[in-house]
N, C-alpha and C. Protein backbone atom coordinates (compact mmCIF):
# COMPACT_ATOMS: atom_id res chain seq x y z
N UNK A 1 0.84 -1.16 0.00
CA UNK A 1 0.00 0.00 0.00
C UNK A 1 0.90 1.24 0.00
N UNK A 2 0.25 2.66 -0.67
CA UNK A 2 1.23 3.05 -0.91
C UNK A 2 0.80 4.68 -0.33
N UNK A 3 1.43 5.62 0.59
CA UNK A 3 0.33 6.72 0.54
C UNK A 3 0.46 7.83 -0.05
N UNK A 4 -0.53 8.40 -0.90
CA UNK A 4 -0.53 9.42 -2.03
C UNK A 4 -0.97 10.64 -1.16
N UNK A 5 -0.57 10.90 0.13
CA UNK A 5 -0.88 12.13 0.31
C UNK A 5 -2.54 12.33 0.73
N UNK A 6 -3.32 13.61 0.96
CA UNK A 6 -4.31 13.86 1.08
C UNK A 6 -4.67 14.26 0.09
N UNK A 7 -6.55 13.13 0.56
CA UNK A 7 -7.08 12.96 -0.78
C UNK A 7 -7.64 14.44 -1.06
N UNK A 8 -8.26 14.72 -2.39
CA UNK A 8 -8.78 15.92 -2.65
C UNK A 8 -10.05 15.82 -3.71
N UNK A 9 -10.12 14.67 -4.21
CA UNK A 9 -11.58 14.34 -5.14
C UNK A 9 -11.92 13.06 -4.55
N UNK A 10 -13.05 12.56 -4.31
CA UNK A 10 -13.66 11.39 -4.50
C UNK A 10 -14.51 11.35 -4.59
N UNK A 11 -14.68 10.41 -5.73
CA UNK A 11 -16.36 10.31 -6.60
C UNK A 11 -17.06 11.72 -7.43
N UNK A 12 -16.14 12.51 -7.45
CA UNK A 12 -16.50 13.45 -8.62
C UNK A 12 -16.85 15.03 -7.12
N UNK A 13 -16.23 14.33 -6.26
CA UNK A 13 -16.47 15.69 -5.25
C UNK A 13 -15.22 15.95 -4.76
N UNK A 14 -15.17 17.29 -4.47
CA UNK A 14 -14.30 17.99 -4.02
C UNK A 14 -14.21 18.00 -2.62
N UNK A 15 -13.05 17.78 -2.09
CA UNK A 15 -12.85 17.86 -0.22
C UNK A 15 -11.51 19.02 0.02
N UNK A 16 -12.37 19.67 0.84
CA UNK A 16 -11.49 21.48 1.00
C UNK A 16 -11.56 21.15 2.32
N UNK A 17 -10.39 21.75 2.78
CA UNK A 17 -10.32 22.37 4.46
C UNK A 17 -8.91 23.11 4.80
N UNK A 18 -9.16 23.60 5.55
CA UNK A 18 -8.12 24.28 6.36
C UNK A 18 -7.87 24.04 7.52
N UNK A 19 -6.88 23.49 8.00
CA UNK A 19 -6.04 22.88 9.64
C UNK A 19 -6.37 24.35 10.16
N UNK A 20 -6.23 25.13 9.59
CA UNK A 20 -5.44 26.02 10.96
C UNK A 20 -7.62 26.72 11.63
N UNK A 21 -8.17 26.90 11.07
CA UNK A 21 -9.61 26.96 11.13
C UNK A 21 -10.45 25.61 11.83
N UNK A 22 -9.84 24.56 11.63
CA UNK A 22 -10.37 23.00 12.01
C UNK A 22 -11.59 23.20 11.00
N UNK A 23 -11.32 23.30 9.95
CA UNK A 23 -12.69 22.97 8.45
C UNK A 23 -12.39 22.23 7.92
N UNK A 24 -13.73 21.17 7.64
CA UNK A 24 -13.38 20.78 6.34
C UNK A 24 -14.54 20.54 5.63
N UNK A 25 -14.20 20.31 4.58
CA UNK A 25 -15.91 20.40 3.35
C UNK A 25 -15.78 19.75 2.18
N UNK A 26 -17.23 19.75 1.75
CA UNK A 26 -17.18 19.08 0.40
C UNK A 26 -18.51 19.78 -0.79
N UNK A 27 -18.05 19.96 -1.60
CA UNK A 27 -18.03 20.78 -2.62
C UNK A 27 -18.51 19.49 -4.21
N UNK A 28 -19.45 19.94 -4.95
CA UNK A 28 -19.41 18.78 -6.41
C UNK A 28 -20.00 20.17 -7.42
N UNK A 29 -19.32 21.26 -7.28
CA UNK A 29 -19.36 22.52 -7.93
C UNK A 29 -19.00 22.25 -9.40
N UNK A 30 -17.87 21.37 -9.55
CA UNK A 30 -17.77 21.06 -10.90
C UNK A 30 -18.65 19.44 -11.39
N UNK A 31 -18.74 19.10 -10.90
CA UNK A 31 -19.87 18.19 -11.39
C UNK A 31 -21.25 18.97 -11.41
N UNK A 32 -21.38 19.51 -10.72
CA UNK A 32 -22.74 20.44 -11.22
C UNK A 32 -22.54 21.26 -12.40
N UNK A 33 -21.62 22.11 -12.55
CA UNK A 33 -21.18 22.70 -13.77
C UNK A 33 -21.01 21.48 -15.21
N UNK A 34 -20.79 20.49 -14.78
CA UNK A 34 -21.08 19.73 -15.92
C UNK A 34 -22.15 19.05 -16.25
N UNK A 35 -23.03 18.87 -15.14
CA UNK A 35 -24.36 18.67 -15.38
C UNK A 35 -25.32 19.52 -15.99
N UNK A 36 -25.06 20.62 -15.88
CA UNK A 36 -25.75 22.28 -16.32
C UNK A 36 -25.44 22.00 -17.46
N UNK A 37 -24.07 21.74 -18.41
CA UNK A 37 -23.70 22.02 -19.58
C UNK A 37 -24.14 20.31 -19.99
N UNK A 38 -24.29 19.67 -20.07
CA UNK A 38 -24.53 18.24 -20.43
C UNK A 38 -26.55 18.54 -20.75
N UNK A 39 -27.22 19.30 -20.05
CA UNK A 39 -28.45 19.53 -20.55
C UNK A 39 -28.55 20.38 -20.92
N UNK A 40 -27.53 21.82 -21.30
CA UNK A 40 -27.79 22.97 -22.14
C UNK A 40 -28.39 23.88 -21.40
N UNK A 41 -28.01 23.75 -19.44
CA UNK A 41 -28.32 24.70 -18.57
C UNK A 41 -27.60 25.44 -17.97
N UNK A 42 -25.99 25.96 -18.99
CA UNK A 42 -25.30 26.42 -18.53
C UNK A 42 -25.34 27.63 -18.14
N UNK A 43 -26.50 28.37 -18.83
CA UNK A 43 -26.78 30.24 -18.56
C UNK A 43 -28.18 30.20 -17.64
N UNK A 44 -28.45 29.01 -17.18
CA UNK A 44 -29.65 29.24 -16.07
C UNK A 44 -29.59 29.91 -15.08
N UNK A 45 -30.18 30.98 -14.36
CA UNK A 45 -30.30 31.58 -13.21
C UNK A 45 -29.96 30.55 -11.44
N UNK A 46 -28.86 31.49 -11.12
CA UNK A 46 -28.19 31.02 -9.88
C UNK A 46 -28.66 31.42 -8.61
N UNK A 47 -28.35 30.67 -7.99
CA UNK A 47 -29.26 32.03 -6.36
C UNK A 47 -28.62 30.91 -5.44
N UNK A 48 -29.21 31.69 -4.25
CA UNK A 48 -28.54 30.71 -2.73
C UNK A 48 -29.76 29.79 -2.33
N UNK A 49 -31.08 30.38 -2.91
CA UNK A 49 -32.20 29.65 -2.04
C UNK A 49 -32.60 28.83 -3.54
N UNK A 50 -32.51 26.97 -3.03
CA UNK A 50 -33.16 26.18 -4.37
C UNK A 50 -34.59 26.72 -4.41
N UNK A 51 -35.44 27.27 -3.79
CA UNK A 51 -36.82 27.37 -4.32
C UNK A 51 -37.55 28.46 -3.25
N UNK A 52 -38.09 29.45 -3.68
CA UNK A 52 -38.87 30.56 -2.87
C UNK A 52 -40.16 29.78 -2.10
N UNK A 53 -40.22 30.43 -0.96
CA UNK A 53 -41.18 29.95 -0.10
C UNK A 53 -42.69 30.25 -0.62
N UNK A 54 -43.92 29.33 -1.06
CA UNK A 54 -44.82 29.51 -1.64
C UNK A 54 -45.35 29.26 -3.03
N UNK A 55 -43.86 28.75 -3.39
CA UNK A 55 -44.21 28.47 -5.05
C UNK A 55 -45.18 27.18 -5.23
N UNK A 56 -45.90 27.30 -6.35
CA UNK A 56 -46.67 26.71 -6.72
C UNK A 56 -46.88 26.42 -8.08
N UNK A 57 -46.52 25.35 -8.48
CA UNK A 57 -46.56 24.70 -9.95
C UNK A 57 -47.68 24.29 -10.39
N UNK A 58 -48.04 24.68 -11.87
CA UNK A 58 -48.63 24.30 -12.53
C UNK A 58 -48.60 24.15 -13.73
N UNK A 59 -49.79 23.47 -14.63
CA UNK A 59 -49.44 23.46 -15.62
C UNK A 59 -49.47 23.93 -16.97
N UNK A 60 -49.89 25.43 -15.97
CA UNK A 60 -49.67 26.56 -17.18
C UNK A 60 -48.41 26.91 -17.11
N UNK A 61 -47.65 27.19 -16.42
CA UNK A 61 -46.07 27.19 -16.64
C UNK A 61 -45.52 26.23 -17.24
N UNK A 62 -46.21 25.09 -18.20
CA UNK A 62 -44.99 24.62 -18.75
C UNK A 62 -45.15 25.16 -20.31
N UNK A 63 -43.97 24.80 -20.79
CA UNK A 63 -43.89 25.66 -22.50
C UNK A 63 -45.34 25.71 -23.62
N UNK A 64 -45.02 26.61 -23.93
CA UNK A 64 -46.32 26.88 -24.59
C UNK A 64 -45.91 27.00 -26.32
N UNK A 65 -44.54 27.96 -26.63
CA UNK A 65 -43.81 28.13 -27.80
C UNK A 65 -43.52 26.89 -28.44
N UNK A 66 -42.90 26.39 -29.81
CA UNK A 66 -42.58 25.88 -30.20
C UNK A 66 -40.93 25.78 -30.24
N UNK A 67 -40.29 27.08 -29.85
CA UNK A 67 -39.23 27.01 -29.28
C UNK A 67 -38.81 26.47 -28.12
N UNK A 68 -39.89 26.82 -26.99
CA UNK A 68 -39.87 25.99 -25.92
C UNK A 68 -39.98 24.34 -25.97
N UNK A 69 -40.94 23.97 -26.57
CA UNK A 69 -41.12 22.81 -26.89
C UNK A 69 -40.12 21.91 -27.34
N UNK A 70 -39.07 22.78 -28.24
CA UNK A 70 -38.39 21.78 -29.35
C UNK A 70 -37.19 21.76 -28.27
N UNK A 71 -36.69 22.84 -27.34
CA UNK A 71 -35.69 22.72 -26.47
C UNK A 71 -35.98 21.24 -25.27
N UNK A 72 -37.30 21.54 -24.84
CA UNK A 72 -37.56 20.70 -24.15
C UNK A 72 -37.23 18.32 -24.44
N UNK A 73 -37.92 18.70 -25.74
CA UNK A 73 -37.46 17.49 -26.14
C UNK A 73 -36.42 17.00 -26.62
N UNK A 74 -35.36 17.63 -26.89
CA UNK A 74 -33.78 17.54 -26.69
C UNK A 74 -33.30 17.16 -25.56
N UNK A 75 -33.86 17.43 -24.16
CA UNK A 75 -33.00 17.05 -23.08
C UNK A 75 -33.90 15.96 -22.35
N UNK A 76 -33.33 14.91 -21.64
CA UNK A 76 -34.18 13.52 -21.36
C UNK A 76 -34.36 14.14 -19.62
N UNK A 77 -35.59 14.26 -19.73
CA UNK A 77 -36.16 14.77 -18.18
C UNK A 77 -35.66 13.91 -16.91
N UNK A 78 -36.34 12.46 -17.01
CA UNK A 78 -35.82 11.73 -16.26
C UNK A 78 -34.36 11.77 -15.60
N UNK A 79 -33.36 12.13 -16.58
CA UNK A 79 -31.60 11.72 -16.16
C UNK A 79 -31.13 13.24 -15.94
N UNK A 80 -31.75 13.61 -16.11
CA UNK A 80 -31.51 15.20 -15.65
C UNK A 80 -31.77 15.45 -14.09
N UNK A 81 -33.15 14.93 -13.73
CA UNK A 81 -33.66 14.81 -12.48
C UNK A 81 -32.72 13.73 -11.11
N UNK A 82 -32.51 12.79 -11.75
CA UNK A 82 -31.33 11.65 -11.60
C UNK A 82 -29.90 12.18 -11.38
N UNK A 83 -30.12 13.20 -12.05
CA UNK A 83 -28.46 13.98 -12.00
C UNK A 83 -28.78 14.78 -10.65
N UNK A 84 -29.50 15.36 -10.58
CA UNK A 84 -29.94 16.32 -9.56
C UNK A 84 -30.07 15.44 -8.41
N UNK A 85 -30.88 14.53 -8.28
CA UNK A 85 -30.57 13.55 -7.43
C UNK A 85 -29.16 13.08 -6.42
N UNK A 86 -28.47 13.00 -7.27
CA UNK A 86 -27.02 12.29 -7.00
C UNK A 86 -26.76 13.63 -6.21
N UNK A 87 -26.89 15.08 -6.75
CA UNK A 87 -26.19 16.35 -5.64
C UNK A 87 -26.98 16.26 -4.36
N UNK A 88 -28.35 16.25 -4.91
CA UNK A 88 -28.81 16.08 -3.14
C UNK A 88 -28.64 14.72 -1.93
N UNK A 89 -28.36 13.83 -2.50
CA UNK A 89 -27.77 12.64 -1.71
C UNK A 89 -26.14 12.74 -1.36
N UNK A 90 -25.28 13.67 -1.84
CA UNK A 90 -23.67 13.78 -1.30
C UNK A 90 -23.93 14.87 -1.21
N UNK A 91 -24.28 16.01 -1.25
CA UNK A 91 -23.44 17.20 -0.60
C UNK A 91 -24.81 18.36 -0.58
N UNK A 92 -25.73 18.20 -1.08
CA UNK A 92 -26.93 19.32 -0.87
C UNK A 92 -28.19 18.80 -0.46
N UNK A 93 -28.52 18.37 0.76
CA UNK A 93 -29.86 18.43 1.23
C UNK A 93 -30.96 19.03 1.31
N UNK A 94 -30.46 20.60 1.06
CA UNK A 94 -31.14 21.50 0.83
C UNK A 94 -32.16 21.78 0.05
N UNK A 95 -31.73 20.60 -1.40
CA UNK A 95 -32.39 20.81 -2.80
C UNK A 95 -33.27 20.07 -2.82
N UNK A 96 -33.59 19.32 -1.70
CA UNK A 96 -34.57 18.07 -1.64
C UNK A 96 -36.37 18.67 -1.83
N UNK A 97 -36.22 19.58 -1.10
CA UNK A 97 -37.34 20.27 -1.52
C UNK A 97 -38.11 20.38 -2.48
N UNK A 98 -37.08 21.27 -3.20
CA UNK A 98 -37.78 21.70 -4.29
C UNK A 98 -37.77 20.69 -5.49
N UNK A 99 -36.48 19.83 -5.59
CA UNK A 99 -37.26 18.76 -6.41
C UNK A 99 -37.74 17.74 -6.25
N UNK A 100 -38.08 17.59 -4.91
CA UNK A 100 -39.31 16.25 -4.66
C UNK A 100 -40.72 17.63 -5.22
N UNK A 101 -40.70 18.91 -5.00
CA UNK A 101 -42.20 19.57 -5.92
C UNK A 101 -41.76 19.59 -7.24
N UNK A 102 -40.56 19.65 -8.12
CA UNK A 102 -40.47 20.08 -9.33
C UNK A 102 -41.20 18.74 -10.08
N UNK A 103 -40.31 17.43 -9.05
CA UNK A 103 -40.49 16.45 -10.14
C UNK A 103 -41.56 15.17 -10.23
N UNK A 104 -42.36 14.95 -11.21
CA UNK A 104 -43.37 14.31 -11.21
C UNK A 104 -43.45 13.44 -12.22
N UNK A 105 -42.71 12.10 -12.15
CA UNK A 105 -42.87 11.02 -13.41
C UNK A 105 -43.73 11.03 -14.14
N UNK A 106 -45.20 10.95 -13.51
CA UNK A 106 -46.46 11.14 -14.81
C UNK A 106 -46.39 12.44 -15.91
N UNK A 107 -46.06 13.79 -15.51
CA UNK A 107 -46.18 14.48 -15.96
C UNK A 107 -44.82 14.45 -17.29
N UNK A 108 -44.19 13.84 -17.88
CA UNK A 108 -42.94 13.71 -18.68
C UNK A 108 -42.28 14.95 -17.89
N UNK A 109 -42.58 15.47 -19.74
CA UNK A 109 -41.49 16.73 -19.32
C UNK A 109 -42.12 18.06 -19.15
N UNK A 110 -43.41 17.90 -18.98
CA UNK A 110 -43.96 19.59 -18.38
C UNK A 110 -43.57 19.99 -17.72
N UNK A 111 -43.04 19.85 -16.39
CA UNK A 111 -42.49 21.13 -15.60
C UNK A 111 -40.78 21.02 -15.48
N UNK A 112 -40.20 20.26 -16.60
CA UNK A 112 -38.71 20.49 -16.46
C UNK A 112 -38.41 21.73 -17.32
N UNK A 113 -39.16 22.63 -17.74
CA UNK A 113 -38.98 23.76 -18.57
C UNK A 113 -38.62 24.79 -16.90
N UNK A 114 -39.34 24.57 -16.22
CA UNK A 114 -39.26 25.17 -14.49
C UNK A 114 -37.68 25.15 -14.32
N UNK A 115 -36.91 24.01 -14.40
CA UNK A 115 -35.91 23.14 -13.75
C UNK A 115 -34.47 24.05 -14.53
């Protein structure tokens, strides 16, 4: 066995800290950044809070355009949601929220135009 030092990725996450603070953390900032760009959500709107208190989905918010539409069926709803998944099970609990409301198997892809 051989030792390589302290680790700094595993499993596609990042592990940060500082001794002299006693921190340490974990970060999948670039796996999210490649998840954004892998469904063509790289210029989507950022914020600190996954979802405002009160929102309410429906299904007049989903695409109505034919632009909307044709974007929509380009990206596979399911593995997108799946992707999102995987961040809230290692490093964001936070997001659990809002996509246990975003996401709804029956509905395909109507409210991933939201997402």
């Amino acid at each position: 066995m051989k030792d390589m030092g302290e680790a700094s990725y595993i499993l596609g996450i990042k592990i940060y800290g500082d001794k002299s603070r006693r921190m340490l953390g974990l970060t999948q900032s670039s796996y999210i950044e490649k998840v954004l760009t892998i469904f063509k959500m790289e210029h989507s709107k950022r914020g600190l809070h996954p979802m405002r208190h009160g929102v309410k989905l429906s299904k007049k918010q989903s695409p109505k355009t034919d632009e909307e539409l044709k974007r929509m069926s380009n990206i596979p709803y399911a593995s997108a949601v799946g992707s999102i998944q995987y961040v809230v099970q290692c490093t964001r609990p936070d997001i659990a929220y809002a996509l246990r409301n975003y996401y709804n198997p029956n509905l395909e892809q109507t409210q991933y135009f939201i997402l």
